[in-house]
C-alpha atoms as a PDB file:
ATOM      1  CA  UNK A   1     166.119  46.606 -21.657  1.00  0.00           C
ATOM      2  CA  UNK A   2     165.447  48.197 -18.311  1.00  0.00           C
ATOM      3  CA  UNK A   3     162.080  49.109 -17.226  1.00  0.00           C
ATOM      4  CA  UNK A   4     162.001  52.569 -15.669  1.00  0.00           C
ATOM      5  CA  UNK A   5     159.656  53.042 -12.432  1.00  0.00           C
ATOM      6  CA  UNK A   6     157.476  55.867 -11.998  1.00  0.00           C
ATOM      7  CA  UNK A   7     157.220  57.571  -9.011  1.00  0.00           C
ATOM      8  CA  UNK A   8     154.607  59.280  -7.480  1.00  0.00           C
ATOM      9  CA  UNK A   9     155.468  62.540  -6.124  1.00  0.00           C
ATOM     10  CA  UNK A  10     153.160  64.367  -4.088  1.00  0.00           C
ATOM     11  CA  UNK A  11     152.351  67.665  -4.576  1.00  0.00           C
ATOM     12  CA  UNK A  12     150.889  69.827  -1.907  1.00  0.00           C
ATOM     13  CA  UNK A  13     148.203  72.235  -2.077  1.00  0.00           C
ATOM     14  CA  UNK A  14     150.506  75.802  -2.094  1.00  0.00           C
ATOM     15  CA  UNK A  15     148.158  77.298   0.662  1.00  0.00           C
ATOM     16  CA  UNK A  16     148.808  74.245   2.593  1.00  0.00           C
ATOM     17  CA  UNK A  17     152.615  74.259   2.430  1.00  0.00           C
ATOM     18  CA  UNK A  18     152.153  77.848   3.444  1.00  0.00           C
ATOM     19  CA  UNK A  19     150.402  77.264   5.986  1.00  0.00           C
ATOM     20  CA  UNK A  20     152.388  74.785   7.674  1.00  0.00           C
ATOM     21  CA  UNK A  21     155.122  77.108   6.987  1.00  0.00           C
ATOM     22  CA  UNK A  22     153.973  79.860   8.665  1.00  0.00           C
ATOM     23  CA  UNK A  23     152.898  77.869  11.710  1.00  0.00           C
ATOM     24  CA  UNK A  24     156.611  76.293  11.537  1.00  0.00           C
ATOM     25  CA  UNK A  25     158.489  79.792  11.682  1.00  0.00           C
ATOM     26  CA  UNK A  26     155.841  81.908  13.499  1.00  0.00           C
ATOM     27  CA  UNK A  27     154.763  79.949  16.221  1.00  0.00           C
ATOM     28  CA  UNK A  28     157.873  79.402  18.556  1.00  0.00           C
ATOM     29  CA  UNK A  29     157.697  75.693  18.320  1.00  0.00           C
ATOM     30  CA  UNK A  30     160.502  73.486  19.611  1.00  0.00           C
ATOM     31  CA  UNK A  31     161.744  70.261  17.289  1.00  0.00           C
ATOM     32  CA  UNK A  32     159.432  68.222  18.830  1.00  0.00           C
ATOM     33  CA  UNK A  33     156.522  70.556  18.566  1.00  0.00           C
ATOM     34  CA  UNK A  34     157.383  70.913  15.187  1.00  0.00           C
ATOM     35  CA  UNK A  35     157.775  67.595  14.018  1.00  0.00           C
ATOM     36  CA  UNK A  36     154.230  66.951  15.378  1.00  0.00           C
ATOM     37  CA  UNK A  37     152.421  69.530  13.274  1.00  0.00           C
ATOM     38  CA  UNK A  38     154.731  67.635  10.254  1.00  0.00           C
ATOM     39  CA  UNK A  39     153.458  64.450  11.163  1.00  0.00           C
ATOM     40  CA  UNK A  40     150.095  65.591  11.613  1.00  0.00           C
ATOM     41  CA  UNK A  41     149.881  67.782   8.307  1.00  0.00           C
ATOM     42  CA  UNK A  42     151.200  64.513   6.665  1.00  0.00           C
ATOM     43  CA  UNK A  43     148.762  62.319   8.124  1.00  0.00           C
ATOM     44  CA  UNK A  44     145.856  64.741   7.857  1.00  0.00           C
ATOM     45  CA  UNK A  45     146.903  64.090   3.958  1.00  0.00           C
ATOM     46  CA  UNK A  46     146.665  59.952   3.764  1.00  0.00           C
ATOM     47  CA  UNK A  47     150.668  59.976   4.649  1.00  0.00           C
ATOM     48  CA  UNK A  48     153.038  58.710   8.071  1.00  0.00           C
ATOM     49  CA  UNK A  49     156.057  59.480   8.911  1.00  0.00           C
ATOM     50  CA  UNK A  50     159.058  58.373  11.433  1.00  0.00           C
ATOM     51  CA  UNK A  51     159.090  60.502  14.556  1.00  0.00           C
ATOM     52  CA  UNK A  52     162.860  60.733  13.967  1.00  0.00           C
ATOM     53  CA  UNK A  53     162.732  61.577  10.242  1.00  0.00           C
ATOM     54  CA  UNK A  54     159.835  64.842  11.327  1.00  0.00           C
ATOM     55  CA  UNK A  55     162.499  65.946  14.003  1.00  0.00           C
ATOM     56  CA  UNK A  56     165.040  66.101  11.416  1.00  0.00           C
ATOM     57  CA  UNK A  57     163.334  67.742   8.918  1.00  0.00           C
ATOM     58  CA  UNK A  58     162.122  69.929  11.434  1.00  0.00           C
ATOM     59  CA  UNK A  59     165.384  70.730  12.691  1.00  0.00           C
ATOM     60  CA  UNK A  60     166.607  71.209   9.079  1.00  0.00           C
ATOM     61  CA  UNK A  61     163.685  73.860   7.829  1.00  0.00           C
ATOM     62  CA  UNK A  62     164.270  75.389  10.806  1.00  0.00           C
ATOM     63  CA  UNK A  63     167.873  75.960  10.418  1.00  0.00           C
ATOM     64  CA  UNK A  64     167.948  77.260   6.522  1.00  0.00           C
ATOM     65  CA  UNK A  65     164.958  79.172   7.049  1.00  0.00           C
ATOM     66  CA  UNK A  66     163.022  76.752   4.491  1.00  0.00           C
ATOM     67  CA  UNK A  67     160.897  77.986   1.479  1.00  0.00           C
ATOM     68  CA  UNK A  68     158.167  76.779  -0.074  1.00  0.00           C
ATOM     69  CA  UNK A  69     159.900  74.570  -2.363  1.00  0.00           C
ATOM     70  CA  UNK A  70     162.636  73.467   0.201  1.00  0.00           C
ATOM     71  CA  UNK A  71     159.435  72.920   2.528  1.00  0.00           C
ATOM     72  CA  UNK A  72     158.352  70.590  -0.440  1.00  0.00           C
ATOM     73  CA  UNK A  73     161.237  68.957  -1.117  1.00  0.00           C
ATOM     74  CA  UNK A  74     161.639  68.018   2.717  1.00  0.00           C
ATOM     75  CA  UNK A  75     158.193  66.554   2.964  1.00  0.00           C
ATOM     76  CA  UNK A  76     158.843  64.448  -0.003  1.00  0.00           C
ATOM     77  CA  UNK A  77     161.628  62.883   1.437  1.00  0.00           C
ATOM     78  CA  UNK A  78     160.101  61.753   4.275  1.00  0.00           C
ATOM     79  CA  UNK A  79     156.262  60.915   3.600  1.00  0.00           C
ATOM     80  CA  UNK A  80     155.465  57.667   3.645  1.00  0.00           C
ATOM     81  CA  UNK A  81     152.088  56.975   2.016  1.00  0.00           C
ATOM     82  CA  UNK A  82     149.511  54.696   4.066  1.00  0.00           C
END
């Protein structure tokens, strides 16, 4: 038998994620710029994050235009809970 692990997926507030999104497309920010509000929006919620994995995600909302649930998805992948 196998034991299956549960894991915790965090589920941000829908105002927040739009929020963040907004300031993300609206506000003429650069990668770096960018992936300092993502690190700061993730630590502002108990969670860190590599500089180089915020840049990337950064770079990667920015280039598909991300929704909400791509916007999600994206910060799932690279918060790291403290």
């Amino acid at each position: 038998m196998t034991k299956e692990k549960k894991i915790h997926i965090e589920q941000f507030a829908e105002a927040d994620l739009t929020g963040l999104r907004e300031d993300l497309l609206k506000s003429g920010l650069d990668s770096w710029q960018a992936a300092d509000l993502i690190s700061s929006f993730l630590a502002a919620r108990g969670y860190g994050v590599s500089t180089q994995d915020a840049r990337k995600a950064a770079f990667h909302m920015e280039a598909i235009g991300c929704s909400l649930r791509c916007l999600q998805e994206e910060l799932e992948k690279i918060a790291q809970f403290m």
